[in-house]
PDB file of N, CA and C in Angstrom:
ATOM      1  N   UNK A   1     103.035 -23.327 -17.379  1.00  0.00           N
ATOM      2  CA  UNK A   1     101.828 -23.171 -16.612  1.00  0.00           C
ATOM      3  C   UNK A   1     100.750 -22.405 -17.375  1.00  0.00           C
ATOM      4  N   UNK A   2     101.074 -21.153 -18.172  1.00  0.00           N
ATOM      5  CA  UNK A   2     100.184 -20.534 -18.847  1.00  0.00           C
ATOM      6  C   UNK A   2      99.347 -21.421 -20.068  1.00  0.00           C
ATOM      7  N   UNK A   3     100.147 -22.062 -20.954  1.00  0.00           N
ATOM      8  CA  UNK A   3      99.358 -23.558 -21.212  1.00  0.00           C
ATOM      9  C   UNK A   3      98.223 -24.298 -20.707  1.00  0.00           C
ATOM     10  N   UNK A   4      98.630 -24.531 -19.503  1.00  0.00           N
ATOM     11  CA  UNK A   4      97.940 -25.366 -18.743  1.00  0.00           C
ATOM     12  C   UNK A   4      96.464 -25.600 -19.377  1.00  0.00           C
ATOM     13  N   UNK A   5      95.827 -23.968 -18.560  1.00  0.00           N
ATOM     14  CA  UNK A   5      94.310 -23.518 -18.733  1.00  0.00           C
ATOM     15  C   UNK A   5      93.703 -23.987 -20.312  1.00  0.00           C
ATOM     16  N   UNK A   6      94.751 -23.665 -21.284  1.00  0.00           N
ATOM     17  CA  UNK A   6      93.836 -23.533 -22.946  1.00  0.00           C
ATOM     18  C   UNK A   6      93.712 -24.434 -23.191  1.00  0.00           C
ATOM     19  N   UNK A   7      95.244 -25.724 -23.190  1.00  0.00           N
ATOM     20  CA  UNK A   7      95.635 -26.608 -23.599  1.00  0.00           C
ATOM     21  C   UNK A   7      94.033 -27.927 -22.885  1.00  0.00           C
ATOM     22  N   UNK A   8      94.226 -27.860 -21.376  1.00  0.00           N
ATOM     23  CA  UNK A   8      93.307 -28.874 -21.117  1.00  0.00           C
ATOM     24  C   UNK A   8      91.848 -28.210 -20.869  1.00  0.00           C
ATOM     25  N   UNK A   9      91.727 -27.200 -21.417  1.00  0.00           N
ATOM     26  CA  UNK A   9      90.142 -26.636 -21.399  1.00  0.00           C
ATOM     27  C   UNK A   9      89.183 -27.489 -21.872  1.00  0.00           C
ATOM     28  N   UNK A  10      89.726 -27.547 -23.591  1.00  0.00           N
ATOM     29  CA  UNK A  10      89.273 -28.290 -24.491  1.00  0.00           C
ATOM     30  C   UNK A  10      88.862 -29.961 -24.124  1.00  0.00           C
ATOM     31  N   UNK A  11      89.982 -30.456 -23.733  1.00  0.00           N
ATOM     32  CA  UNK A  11      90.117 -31.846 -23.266  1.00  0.00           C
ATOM     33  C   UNK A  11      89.045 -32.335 -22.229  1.00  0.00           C
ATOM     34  N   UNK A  12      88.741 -31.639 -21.484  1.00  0.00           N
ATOM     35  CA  UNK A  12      87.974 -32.630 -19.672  1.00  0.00           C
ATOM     36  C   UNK A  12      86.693 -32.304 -20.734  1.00  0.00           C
ATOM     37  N   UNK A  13      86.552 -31.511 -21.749  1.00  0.00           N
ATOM     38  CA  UNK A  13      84.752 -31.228 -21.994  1.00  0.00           C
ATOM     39  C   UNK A  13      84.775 -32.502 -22.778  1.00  0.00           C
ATOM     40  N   UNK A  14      85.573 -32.721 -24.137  1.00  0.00           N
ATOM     41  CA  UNK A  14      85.859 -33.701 -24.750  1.00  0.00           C
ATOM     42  C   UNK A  14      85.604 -34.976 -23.886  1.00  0.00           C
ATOM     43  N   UNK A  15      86.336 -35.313 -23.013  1.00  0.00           N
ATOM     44  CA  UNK A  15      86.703 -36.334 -22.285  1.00  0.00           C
ATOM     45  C   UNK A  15      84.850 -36.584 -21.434  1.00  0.00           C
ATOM     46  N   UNK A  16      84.511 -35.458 -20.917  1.00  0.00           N
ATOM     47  CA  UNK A  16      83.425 -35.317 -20.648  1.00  0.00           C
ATOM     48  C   UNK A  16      82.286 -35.815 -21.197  1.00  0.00           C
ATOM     49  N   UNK A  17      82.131 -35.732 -22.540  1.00  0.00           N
ATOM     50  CA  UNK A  17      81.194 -35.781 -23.629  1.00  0.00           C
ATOM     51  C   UNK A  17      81.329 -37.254 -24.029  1.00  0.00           C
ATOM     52  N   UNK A  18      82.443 -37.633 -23.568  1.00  0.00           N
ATOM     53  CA  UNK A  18      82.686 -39.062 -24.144  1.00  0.00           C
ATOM     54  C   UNK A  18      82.486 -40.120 -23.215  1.00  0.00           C
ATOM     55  N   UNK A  19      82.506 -39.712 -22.058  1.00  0.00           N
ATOM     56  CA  UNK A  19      81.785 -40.353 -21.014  1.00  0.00           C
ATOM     57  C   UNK A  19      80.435 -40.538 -20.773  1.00  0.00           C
ATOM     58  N   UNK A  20      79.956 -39.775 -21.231  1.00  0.00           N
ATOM     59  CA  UNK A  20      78.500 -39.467 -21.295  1.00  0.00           C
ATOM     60  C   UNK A  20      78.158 -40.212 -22.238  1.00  0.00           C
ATOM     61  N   UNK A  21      78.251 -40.448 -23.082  1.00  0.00           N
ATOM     62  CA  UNK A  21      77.875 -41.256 -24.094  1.00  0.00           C
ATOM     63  C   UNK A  21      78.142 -42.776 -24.100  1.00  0.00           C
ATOM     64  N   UNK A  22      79.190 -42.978 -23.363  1.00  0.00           N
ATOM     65  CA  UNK A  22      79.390 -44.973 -23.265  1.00  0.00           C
ATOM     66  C   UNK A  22      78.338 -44.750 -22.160  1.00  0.00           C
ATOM     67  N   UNK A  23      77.967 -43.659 -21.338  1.00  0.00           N
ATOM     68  CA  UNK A  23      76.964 -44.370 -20.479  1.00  0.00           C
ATOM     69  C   UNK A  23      75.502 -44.990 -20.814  1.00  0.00           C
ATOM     70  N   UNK A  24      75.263 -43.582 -21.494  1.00  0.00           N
ATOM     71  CA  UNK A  24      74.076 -43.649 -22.451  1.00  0.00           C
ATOM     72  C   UNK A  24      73.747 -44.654 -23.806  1.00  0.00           C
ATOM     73  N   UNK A  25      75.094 -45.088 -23.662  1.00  0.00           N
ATOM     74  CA  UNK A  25      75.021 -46.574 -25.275  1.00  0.00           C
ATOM     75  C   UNK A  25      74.655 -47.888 -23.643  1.00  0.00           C
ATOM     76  N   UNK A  26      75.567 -47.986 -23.035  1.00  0.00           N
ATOM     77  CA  UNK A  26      75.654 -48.776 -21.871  1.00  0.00           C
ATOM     78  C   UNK A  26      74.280 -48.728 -21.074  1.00  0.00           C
ATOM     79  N   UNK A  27      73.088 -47.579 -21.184  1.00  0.00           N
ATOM     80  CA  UNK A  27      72.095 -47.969 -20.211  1.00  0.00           C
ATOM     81  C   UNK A  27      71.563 -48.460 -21.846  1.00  0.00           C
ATOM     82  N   UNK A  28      71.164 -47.889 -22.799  1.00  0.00           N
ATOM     83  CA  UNK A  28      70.736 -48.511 -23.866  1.00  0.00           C
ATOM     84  C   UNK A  28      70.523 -49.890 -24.080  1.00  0.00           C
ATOM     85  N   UNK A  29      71.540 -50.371 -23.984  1.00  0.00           N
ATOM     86  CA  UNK A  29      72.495 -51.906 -24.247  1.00  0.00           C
ATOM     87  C   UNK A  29      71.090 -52.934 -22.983  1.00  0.00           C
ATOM     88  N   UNK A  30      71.006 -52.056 -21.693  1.00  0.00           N
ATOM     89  CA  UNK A  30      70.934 -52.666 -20.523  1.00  0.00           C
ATOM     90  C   UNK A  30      69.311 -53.088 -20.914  1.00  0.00           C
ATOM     91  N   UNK A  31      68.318 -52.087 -21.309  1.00  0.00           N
ATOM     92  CA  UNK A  31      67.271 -51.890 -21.246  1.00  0.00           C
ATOM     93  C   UNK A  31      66.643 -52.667 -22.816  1.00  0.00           C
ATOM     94  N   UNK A  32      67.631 -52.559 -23.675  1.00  0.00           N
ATOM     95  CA  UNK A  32      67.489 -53.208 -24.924  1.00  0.00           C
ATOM     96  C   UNK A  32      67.582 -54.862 -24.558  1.00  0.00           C
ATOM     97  N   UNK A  33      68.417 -55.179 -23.970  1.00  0.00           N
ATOM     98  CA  UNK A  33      68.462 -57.028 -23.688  1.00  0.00           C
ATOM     99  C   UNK A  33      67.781 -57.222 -22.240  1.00  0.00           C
ATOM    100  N   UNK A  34      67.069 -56.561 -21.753  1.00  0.00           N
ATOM    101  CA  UNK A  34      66.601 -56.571 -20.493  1.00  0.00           C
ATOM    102  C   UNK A  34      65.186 -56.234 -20.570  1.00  0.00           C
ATOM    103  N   UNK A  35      64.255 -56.145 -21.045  1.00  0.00           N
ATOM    104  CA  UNK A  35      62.698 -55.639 -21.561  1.00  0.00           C
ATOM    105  C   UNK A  35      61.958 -55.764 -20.270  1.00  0.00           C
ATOM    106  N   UNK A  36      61.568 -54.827 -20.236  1.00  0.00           N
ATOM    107  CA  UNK A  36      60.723 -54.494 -18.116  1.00  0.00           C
ATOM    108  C   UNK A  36      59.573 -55.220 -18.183  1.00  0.00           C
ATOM    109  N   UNK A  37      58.711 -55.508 -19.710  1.00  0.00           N
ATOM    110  CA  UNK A  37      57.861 -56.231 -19.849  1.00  0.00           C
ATOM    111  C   UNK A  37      57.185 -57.373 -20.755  1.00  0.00           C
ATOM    112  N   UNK A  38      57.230 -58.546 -20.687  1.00  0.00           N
ATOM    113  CA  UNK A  38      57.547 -59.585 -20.966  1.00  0.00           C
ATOM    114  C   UNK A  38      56.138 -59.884 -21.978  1.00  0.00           C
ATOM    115  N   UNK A  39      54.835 -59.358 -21.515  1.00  0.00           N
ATOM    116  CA  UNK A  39      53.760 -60.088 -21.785  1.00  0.00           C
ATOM    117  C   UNK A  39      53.130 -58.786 -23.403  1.00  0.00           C
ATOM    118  N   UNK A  40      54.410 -58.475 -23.940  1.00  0.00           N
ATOM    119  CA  UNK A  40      54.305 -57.588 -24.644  1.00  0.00           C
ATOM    120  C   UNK A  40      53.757 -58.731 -26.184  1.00  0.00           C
ATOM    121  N   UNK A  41      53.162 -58.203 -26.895  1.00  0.00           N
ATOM    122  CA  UNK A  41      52.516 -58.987 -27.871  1.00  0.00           C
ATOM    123  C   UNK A  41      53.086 -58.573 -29.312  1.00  0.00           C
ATOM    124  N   UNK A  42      52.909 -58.659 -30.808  1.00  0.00           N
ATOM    125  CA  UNK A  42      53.959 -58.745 -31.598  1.00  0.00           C
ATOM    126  C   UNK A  42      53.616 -57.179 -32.268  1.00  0.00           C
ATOM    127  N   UNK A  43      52.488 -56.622 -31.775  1.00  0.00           N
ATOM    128  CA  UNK A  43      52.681 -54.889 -32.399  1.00  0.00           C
ATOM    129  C   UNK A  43      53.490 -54.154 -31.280  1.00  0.00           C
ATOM    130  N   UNK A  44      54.080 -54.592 -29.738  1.00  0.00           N
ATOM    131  CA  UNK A  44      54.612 -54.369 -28.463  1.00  0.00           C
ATOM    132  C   UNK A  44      53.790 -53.522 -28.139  1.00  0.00           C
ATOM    133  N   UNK A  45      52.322 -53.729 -27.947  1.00  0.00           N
ATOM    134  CA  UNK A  45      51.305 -53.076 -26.898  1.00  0.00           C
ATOM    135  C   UNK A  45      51.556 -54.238 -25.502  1.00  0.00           C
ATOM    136  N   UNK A  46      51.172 -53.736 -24.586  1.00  0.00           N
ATOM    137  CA  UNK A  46      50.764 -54.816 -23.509  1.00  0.00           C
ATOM    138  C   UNK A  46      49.858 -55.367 -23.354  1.00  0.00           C
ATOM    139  N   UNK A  47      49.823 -56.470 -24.045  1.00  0.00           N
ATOM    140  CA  UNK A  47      48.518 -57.559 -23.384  1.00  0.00           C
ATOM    141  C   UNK A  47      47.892 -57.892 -22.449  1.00  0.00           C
ATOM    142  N   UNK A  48      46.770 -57.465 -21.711  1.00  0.00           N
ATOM    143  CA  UNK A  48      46.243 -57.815 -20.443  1.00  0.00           C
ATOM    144  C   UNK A  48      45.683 -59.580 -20.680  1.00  0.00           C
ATOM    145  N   UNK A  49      45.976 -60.063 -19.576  1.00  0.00           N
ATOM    146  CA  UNK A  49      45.437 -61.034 -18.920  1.00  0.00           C
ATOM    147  C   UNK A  49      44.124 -61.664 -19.148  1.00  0.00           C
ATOM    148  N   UNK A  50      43.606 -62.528 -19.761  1.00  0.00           N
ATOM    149  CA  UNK A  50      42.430 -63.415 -19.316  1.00  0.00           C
ATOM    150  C   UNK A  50      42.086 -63.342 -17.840  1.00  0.00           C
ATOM    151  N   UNK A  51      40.967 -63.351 -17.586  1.00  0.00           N
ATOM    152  CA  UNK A  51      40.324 -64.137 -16.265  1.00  0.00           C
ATOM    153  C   UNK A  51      40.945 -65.495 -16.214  1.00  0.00           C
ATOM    154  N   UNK A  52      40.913 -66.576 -17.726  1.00  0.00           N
ATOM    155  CA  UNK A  52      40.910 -67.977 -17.257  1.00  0.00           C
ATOM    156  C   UNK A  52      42.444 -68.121 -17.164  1.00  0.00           C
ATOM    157  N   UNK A  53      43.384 -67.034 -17.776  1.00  0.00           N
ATOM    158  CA  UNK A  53      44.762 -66.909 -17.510  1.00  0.00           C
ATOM    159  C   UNK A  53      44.958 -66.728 -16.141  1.00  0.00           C
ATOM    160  N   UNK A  54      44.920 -65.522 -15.533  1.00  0.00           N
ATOM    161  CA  UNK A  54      45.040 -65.526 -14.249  1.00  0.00           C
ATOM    162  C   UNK A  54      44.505 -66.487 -13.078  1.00  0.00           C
ATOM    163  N   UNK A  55      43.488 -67.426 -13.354  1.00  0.00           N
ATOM    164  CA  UNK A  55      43.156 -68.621 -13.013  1.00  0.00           C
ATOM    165  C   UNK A  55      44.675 -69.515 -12.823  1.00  0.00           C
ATOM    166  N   UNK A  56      44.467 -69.939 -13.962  1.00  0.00           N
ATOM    167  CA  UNK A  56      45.379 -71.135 -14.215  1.00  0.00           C
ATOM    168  C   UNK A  56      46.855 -70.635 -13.816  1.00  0.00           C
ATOM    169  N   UNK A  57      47.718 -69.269 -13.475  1.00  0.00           N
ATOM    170  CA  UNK A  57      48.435 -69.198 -12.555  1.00  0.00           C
ATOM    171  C   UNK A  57      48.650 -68.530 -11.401  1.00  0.00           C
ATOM    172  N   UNK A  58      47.112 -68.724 -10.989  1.00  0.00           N
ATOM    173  CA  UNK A  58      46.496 -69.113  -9.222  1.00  0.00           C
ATOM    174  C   UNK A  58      47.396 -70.714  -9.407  1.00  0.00           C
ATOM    175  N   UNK A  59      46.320 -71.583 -10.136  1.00  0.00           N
ATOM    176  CA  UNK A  59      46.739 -72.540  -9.694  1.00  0.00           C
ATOM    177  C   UNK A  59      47.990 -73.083  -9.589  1.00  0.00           C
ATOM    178  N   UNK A  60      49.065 -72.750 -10.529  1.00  0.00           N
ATOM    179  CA  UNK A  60      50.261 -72.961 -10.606  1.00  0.00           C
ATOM    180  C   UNK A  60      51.109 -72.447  -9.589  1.00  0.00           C
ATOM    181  N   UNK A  61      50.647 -71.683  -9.089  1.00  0.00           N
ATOM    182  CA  UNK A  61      51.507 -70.912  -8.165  1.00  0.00           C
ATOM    183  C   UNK A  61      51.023 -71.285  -6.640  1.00  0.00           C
ATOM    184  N   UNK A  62      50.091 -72.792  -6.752  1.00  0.00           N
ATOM    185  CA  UNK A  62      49.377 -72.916  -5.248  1.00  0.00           C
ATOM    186  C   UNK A  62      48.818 -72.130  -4.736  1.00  0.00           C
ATOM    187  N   UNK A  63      47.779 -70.692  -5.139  1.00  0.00           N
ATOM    188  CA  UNK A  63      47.265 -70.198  -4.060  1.00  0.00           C
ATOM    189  C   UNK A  63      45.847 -70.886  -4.213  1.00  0.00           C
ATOM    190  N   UNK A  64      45.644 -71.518  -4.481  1.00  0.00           N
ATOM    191  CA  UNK A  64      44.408 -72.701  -5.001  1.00  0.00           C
ATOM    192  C   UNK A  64      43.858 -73.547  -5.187  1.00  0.00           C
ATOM    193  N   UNK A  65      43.258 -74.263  -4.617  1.00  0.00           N
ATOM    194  CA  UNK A  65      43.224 -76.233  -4.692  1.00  0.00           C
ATOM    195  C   UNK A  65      42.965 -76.137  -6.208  1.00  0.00           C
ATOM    196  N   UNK A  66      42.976 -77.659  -6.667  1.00  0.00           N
ATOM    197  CA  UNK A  66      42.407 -77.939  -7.879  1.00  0.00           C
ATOM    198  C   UNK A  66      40.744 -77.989  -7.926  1.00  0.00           C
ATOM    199  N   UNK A  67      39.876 -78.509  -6.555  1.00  0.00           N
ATOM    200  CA  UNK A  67      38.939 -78.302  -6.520  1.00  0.00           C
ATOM    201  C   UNK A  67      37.945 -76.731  -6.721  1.00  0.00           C
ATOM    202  N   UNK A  68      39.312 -75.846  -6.259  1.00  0.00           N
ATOM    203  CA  UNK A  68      38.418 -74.105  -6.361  1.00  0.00           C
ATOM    204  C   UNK A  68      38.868 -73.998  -7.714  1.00  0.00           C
ATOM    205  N   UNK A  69      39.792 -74.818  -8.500  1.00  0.00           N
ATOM    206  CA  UNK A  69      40.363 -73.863  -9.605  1.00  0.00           C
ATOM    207  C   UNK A  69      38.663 -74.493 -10.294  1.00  0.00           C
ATOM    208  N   UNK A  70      38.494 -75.637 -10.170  1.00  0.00           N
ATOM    209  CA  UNK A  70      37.537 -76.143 -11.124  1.00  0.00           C
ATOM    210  C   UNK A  70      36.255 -75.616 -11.182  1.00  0.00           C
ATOM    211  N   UNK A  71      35.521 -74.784 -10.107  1.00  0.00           N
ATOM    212  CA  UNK A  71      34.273 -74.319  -9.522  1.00  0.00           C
ATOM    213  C   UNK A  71      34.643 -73.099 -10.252  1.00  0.00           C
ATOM    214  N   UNK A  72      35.618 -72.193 -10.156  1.00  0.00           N
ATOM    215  CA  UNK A  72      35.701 -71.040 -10.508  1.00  0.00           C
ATOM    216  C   UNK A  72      35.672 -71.087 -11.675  1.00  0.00           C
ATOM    217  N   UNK A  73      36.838 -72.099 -12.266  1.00  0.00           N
ATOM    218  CA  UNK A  73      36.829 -71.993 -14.024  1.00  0.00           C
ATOM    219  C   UNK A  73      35.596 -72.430 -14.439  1.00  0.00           C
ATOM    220  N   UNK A  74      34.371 -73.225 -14.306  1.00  0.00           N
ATOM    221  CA  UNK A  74      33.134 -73.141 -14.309  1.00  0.00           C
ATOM    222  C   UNK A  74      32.296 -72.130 -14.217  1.00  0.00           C
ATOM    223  N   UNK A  75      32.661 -71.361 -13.208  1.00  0.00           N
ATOM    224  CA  UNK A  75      31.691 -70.009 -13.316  1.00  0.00           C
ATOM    225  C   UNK A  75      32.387 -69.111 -14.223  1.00  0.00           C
ATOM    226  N   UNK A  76      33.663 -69.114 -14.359  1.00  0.00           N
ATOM    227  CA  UNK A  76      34.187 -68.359 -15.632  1.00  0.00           C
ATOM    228  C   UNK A  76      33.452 -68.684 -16.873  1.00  0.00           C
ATOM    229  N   UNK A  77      33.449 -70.168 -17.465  1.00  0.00           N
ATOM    230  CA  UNK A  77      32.639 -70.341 -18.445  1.00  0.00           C
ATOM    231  C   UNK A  77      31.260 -69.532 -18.418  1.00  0.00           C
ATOM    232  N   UNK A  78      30.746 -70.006 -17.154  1.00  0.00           N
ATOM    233  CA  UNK A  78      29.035 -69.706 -17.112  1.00  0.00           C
ATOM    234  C   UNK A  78      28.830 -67.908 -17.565  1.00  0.00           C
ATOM    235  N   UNK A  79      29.770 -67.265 -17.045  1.00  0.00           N
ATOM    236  CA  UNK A  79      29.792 -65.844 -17.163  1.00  0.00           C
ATOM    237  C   UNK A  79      30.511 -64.882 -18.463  1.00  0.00           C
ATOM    238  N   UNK A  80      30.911 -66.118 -19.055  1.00  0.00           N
ATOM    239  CA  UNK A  80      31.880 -65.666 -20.239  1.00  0.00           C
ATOM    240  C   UNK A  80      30.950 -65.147 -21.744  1.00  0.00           C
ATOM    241  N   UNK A  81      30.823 -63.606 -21.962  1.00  0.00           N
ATOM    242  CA  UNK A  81      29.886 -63.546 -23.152  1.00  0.00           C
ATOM    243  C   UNK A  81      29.904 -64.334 -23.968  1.00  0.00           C
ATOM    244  N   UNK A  82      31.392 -64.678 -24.390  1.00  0.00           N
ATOM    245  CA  UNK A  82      31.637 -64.801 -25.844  1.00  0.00           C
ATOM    246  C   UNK A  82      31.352 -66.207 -26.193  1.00  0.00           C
ATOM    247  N   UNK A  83      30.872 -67.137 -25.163  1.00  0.00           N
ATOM    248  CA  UNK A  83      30.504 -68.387 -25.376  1.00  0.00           C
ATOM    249  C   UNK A  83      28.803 -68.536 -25.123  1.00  0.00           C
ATOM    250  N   UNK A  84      28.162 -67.357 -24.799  1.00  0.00           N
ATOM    251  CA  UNK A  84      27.014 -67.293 -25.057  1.00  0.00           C
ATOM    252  C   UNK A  84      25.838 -66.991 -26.035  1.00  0.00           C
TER     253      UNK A  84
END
């Protein structure tokens, strides 16, 4: 019994420490093949959105006739500097 205490002192911290760590390789693992954000670009800043992007999945996603997508993407042109 006097054993007991020295012998497994050492051990549960060990055992402890080693648990901790498959967790921490294991959330690693999770977040490494799992990326929270998709629209990341090739320096991995986040790329915001076009206007005529977010358009075109209005339309894909039906919240939009083809007739509003076409009026709008028109006034997108009309309002767009960089084609002025």
């Amino acid at each position: 019994m006097m054993g007991w205490g020295y012998g497994m002192g050492g051990s549960w911290l060990l055992m402890s420490g080693l648990w901790l760590l498959l967790i921490v390789v294991l959330v690693g693992l999770v977040v490494w093949i799992f990326p929270r954000d998709t629209r990341r670009g090739d320096s991995g800043q986040v790329r915001s959105r076009t206007p005529r992007e977010v358009l075109d999945e209005r339309l894909a996603r039906g919240e939009i006739d083809v007739e509003t997508y076409r009026v709008l993407r028109e006034e997108l042109s009309r309002s767009d500097p960089a084609r002025r």
